[in-house]
Protein backbone atom coordinates (compact mmCIF):
# COMPACT_ATOMS: atom_id res chain seq x y z
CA UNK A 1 0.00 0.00 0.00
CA UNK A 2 2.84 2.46 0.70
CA UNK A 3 4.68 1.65 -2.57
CA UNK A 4 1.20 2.63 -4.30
CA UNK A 5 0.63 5.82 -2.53
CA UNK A 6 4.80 6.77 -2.85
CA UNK A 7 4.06 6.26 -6.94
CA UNK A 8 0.90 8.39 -7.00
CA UNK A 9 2.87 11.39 -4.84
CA UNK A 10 5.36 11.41 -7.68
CA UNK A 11 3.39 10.95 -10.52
CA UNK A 12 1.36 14.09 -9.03
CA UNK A 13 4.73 15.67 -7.98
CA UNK A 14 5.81 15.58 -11.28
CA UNK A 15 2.03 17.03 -12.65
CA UNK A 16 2.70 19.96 -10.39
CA UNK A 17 6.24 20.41 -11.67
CA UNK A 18 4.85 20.44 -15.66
CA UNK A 19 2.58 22.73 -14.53
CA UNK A 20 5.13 24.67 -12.93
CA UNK A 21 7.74 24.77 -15.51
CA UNK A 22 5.07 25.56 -18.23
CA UNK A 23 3.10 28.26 -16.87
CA UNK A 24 7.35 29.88 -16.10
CA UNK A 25 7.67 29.57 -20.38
CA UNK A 26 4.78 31.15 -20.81
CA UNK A 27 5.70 33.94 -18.51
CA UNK A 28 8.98 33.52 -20.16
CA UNK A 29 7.68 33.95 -23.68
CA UNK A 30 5.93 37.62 -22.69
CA UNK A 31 9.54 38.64 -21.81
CA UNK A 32 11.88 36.76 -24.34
CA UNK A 33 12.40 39.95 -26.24
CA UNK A 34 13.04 42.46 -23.15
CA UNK A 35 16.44 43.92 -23.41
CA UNK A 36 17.33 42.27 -26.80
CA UNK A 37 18.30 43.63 -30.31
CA UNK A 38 17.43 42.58 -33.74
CA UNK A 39 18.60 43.38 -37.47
CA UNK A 40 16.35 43.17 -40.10
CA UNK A 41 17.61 40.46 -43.10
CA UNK A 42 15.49 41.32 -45.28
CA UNK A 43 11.63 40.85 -46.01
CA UNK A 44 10.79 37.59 -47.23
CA UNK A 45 7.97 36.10 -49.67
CA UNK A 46 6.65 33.18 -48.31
CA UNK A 47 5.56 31.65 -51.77
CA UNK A 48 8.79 32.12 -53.62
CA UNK A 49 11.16 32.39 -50.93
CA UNK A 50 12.57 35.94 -52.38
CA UNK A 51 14.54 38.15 -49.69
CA UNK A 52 13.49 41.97 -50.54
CA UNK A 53 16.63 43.82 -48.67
CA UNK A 54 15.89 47.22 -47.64
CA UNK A 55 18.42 50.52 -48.33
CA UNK A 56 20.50 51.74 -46.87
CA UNK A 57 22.14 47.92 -46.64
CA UNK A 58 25.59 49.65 -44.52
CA UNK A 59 23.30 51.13 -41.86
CA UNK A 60 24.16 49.10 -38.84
CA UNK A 61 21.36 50.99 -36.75
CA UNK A 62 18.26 51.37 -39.67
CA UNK A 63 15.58 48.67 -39.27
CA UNK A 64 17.49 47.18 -36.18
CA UNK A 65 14.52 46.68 -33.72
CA UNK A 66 15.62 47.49 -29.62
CA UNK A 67 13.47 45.97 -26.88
CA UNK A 68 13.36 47.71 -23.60
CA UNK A 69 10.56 45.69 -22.38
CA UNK A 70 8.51 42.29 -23.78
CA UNK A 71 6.82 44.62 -26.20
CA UNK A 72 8.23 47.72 -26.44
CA UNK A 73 10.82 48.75 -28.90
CA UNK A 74 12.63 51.84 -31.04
CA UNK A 75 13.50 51.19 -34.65
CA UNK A 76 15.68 54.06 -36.55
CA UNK A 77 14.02 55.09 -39.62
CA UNK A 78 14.97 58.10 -41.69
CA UNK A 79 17.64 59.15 -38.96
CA UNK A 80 14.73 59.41 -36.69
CA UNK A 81 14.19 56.59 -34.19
CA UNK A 82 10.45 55.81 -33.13
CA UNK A 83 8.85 53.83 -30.53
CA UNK A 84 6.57 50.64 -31.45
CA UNK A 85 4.27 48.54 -29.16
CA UNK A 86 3.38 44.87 -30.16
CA UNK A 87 0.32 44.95 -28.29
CA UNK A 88 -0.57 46.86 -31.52
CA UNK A 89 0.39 44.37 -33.69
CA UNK A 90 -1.81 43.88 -36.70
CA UNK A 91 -4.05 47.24 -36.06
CA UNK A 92 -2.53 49.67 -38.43
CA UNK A 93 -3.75 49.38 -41.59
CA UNK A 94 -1.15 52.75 -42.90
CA UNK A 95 1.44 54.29 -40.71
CA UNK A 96 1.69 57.82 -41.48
CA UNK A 97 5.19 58.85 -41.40
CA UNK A 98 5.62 62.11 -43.11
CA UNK A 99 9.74 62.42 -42.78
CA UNK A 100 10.52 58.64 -43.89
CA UNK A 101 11.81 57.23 -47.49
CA UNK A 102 9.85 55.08 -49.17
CA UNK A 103 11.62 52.57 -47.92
CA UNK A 104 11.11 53.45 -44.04
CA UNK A 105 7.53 53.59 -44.88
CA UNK A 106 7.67 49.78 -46.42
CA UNK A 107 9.08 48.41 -43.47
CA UNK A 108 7.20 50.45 -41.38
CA UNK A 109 3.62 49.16 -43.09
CA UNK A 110 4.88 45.63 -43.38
CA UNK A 111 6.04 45.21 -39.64
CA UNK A 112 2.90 47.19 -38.16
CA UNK A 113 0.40 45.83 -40.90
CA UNK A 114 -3.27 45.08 -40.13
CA UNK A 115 -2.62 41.01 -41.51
CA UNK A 116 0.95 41.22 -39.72
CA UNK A 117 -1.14 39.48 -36.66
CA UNK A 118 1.63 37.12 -35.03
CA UNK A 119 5.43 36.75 -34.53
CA UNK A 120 7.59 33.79 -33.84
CA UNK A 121 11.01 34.07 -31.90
CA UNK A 122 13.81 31.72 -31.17
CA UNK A 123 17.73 32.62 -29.84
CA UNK A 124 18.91 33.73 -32.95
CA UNK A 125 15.45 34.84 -35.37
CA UNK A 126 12.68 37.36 -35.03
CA UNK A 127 9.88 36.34 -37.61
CA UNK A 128 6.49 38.85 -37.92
CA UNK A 129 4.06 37.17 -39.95
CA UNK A 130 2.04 38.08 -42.75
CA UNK A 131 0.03 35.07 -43.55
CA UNK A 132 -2.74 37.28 -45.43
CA UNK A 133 -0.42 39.00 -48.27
CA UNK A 134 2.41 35.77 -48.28
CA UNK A 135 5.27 37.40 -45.99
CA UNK A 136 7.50 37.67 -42.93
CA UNK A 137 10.23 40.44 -41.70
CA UNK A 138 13.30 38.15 -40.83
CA UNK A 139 15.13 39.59 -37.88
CA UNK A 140 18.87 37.86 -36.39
CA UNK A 141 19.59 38.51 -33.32
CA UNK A 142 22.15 40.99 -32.20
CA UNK A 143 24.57 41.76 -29.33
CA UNK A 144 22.11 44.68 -27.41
């Protein structure tokens, strides 16, 4: 009888430390991108595959997304850095930027877009998805 009860305290031992550890990468997943840097590769068409680069290519700062919290983050565009807020993701339909280049406005459009609805991160990529118009911004990881 004690062997029986011993194997049901671990078995629910171990339920409570599943539950534990997942409900911690959840709350880790809010936070993953807090303090963290990314570069933008290049915007990619799902279909074909295509990488659409953006200029200026030598701009180590331009389209280089900083996280000071889980979902805030400044992005230099047009020598001017602004401030974005995920929880906003997929609610602009146009951002109206009246001192950026065309290709400021691009990025700006594609990364805040109405069908831009989700985003995937691992250690070394930052993916916002476009599933509606066949795209993603590929971000790698950078030293913050």
């Amino acid at each position: 009888m004690k062997t029986i009860n011993k194997t049901k305290n671990i078995v629910l031992l171990a339920g409570i430390c599943a539950a534990v550890l997942l409900a911690a990468g959840c709350n880790d997943d809010k936070n993953v991108l807090a303090n963290t840097k990314w570069k933008l590769v290049g915007i990619v068409n799902t279909e074909t595959g295509e990488i659409k680069e953006l200029e200026p290519k030598d701009c180590e700062e331009c389209y280089t997304l900083t996280f000071t919290t889980g979902t805030k983050a400044e992005v230099l565009v047009y020598r001017e850095k602004i401030s974005i807020d995920l929880s906003y993701l997929g609610q602009i339909e146009r951002a109206d930027i009246p001192f950026a280049t065309e290709e400021d406005r691009y990025f700006i459009e594609a990364l805040l877009n109405y069908n831009t609805k989700s985003y995937t991160v691992t250690s070394i990529e930052l993916k916002f998805i476009n599933d509606v118009e066949n795209y993603y911004l590929l971000f790698k990881s950078q030293k913050p």
